[in-house]
Protein backbone atom coordinates (compact mmCIF):
# COMPACT_ATOMS: atom_id res chain seq x y z
CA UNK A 1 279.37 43.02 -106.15
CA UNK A 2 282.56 44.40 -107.85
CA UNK A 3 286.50 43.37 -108.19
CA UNK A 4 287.94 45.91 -106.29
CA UNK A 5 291.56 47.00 -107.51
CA UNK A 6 293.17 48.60 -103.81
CA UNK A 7 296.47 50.60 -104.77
CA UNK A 8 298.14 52.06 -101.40
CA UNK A 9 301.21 54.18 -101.66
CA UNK A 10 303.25 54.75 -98.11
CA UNK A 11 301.22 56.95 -95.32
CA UNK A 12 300.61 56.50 -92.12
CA UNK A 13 297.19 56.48 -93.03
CA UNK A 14 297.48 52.81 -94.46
CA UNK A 15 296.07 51.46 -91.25
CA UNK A 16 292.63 52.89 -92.49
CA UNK A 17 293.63 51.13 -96.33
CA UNK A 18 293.58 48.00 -93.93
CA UNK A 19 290.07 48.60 -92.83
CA UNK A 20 288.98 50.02 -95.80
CA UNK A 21 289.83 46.64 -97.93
CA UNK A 22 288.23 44.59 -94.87
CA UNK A 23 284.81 46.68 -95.52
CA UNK A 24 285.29 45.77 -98.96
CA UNK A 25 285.41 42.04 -98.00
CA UNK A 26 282.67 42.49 -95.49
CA UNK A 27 280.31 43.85 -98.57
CA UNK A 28 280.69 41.43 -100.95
CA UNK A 29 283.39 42.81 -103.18
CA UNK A 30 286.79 40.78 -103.72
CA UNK A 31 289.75 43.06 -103.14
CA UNK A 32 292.79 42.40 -104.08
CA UNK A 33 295.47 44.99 -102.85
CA UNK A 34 298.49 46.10 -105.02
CA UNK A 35 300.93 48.25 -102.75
CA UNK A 36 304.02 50.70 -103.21
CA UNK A 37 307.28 49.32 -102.20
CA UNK A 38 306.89 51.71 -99.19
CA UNK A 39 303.86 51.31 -98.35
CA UNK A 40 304.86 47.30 -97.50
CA UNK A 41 307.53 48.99 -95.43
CA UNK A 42 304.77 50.15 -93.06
CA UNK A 43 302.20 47.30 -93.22
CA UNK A 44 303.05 43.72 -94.52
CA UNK A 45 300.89 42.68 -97.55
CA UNK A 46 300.04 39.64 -95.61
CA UNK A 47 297.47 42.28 -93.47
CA UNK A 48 295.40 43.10 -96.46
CA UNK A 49 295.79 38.62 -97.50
CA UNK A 50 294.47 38.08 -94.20
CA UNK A 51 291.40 40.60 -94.21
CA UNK A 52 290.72 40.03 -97.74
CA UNK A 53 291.70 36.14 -98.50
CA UNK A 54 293.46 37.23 -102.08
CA UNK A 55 296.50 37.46 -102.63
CA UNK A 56 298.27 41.12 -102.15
CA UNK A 57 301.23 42.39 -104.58
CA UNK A 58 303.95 44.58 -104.40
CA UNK A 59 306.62 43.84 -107.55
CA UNK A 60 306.49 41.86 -110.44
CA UNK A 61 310.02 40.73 -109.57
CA UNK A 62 311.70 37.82 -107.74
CA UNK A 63 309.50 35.96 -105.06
CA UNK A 64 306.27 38.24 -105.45
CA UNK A 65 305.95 37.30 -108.61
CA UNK A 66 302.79 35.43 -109.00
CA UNK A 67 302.02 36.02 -112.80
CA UNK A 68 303.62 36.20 -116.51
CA UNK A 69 302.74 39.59 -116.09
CA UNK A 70 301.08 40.53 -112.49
CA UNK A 71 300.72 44.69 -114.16
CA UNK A 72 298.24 43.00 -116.81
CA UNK A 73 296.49 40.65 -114.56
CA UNK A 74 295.89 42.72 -111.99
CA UNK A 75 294.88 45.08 -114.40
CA UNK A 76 292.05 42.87 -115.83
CA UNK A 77 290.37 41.88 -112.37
CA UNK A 78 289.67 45.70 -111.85
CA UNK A 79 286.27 46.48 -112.04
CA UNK A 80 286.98 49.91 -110.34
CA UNK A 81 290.40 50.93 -109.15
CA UNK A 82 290.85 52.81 -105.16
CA UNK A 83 294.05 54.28 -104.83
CA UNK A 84 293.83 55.12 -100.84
CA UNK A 85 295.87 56.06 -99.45
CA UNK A 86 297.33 57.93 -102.13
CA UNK A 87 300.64 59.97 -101.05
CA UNK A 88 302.01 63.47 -103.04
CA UNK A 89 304.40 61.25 -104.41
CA UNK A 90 302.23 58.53 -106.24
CA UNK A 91 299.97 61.49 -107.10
CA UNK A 92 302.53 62.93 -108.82
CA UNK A 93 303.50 59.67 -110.61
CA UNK A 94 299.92 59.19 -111.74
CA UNK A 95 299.31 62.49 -113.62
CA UNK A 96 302.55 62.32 -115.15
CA UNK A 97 301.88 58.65 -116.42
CA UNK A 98 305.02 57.41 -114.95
CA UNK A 99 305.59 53.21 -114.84
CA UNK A 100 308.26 52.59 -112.42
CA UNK A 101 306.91 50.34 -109.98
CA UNK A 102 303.42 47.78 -109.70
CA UNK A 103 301.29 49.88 -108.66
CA UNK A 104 301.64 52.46 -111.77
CA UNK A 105 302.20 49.68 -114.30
CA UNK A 106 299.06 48.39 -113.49
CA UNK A 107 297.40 51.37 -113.04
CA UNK A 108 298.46 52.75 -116.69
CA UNK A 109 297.22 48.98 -117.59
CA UNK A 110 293.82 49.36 -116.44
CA UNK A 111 291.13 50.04 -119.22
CA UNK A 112 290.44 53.53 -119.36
CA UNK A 113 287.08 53.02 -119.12
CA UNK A 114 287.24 51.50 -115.62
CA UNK A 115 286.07 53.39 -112.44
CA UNK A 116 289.10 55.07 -110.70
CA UNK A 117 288.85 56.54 -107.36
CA UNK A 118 291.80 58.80 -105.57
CA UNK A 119 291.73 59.46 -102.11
CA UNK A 120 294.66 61.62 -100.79
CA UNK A 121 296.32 61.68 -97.54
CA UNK A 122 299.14 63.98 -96.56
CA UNK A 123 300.20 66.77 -94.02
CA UNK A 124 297.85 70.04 -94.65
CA UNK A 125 300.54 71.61 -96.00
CA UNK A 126 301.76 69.33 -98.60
CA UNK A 127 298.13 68.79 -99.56
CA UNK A 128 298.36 72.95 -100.22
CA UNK A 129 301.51 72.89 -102.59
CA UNK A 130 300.83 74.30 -106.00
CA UNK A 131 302.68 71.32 -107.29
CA UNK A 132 300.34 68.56 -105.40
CA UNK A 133 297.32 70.77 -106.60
CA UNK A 134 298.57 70.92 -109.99
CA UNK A 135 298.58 67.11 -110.14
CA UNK A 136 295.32 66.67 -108.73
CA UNK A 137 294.04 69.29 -111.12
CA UNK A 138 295.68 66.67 -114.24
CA UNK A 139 293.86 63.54 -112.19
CA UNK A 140 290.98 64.96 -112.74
CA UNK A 141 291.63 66.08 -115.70
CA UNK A 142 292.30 62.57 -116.75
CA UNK A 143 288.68 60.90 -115.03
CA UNK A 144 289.77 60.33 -111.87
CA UNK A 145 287.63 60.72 -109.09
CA UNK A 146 288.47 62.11 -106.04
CA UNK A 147 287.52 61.31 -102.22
CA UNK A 148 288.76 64.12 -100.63
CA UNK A 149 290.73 64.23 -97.83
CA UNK A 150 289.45 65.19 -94.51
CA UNK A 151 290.31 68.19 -91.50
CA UNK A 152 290.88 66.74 -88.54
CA UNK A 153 294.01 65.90 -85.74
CA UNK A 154 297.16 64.62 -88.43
CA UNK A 155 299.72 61.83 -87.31
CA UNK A 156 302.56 64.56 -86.84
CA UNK A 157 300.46 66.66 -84.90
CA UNK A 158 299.26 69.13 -87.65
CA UNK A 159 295.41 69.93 -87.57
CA UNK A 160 294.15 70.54 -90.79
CA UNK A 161 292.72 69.07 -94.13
CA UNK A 162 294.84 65.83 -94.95
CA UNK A 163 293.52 62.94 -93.35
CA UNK A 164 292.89 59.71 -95.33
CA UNK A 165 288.60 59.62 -95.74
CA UNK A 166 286.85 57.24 -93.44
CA UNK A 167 286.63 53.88 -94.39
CA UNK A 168 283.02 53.98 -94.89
CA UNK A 169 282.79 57.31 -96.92
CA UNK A 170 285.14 54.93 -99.75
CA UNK A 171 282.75 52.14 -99.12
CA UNK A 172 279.99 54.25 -100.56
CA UNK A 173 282.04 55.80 -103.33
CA UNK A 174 282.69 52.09 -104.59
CA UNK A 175 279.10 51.53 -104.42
CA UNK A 176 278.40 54.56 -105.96
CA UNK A 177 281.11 54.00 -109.01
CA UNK A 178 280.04 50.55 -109.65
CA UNK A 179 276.19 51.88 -110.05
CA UNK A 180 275.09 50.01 -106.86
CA UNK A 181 273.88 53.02 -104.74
């Protein structure tokens, strides 16, 4: 089994993040889960502590601080990095190779040799944007791996592609980029 690295920018979609990193447990992998200041604006950290027993992060700063340098340490558990969900926003941050928060620090920390996995989640539309789709094109670009995001009835009542992949179709991508499938 694998150290599993769970970034999670904000989306309604993090519900499924929750899951996801509880699958994660379930299999054997330790998770540890790194999240946007947003994205603790929707769901405590304390979820993803409670369904994975390790601690969760979101700054390097003040109370959450839990290392000299969390970016670094958290970089060095990763066996393979999930970013899920991942928002237009961190995307965006990501392929430009921005630092500004925990989650991109350590990110940008992480070996370049280590498994990366992207799985996007946004309205249909946003998901179409030249811009988004430029980004995703640089990801890519860069090694990352992408679990694409899914048609189906969206949170704001769009139908479309946008959805955040099941839970168990990013099981089986970890599996798969840690050579156990």
């Amino acid at each position: 089994m694998g150290n599993v690295l769970l970034a999670s920018s904000a989306s309604v979609s993090i519900y499924k993040a929750c899951d996801l990193a509880s699958k994660l447990t379930q299999e054997g992998h330790t998770v540890r889960a790194v999240l946007t200041a947003n994205a603790a604006r929707l769901v405590s950290p304390q979820l993803f502590e409670a369904v994975t027993g390790q601690p969760a992060s979101v700054s390097e700063w003040g109370e959450d601080r839990r290392a000299a340098m969390d970016h670094i340490d958290l970089a060095r558990f990763a066996d393979v990095v999930v970013v899920a969900p991942c928002s237009a926003d961190l995307a965006a941050r990501l392929a430009h190779g921005m630092a500004d928060d925990l989650v991109t620090t350590t990110l940008l920390a992480t070996s370049p040799g280590t498994p990366r996995l992207v799985c996007p989640a946004m309205n249909p539309n946003m998901l179409q944007q030249p811009a988004v789709q430029r980004n995703f094109a640089q990801l890519r670009e860069d090694g990352w791996v992408f679990v694409d995001a899914e048609p189906g009835h969206m949170a704001c009542g769009d139908e479309g592609t946008g959805r955040l992949a099941e839970p168990s179709t990013i099981v089986a991508a970890v599996e798969s980029a840690l050579g156990k499938s």
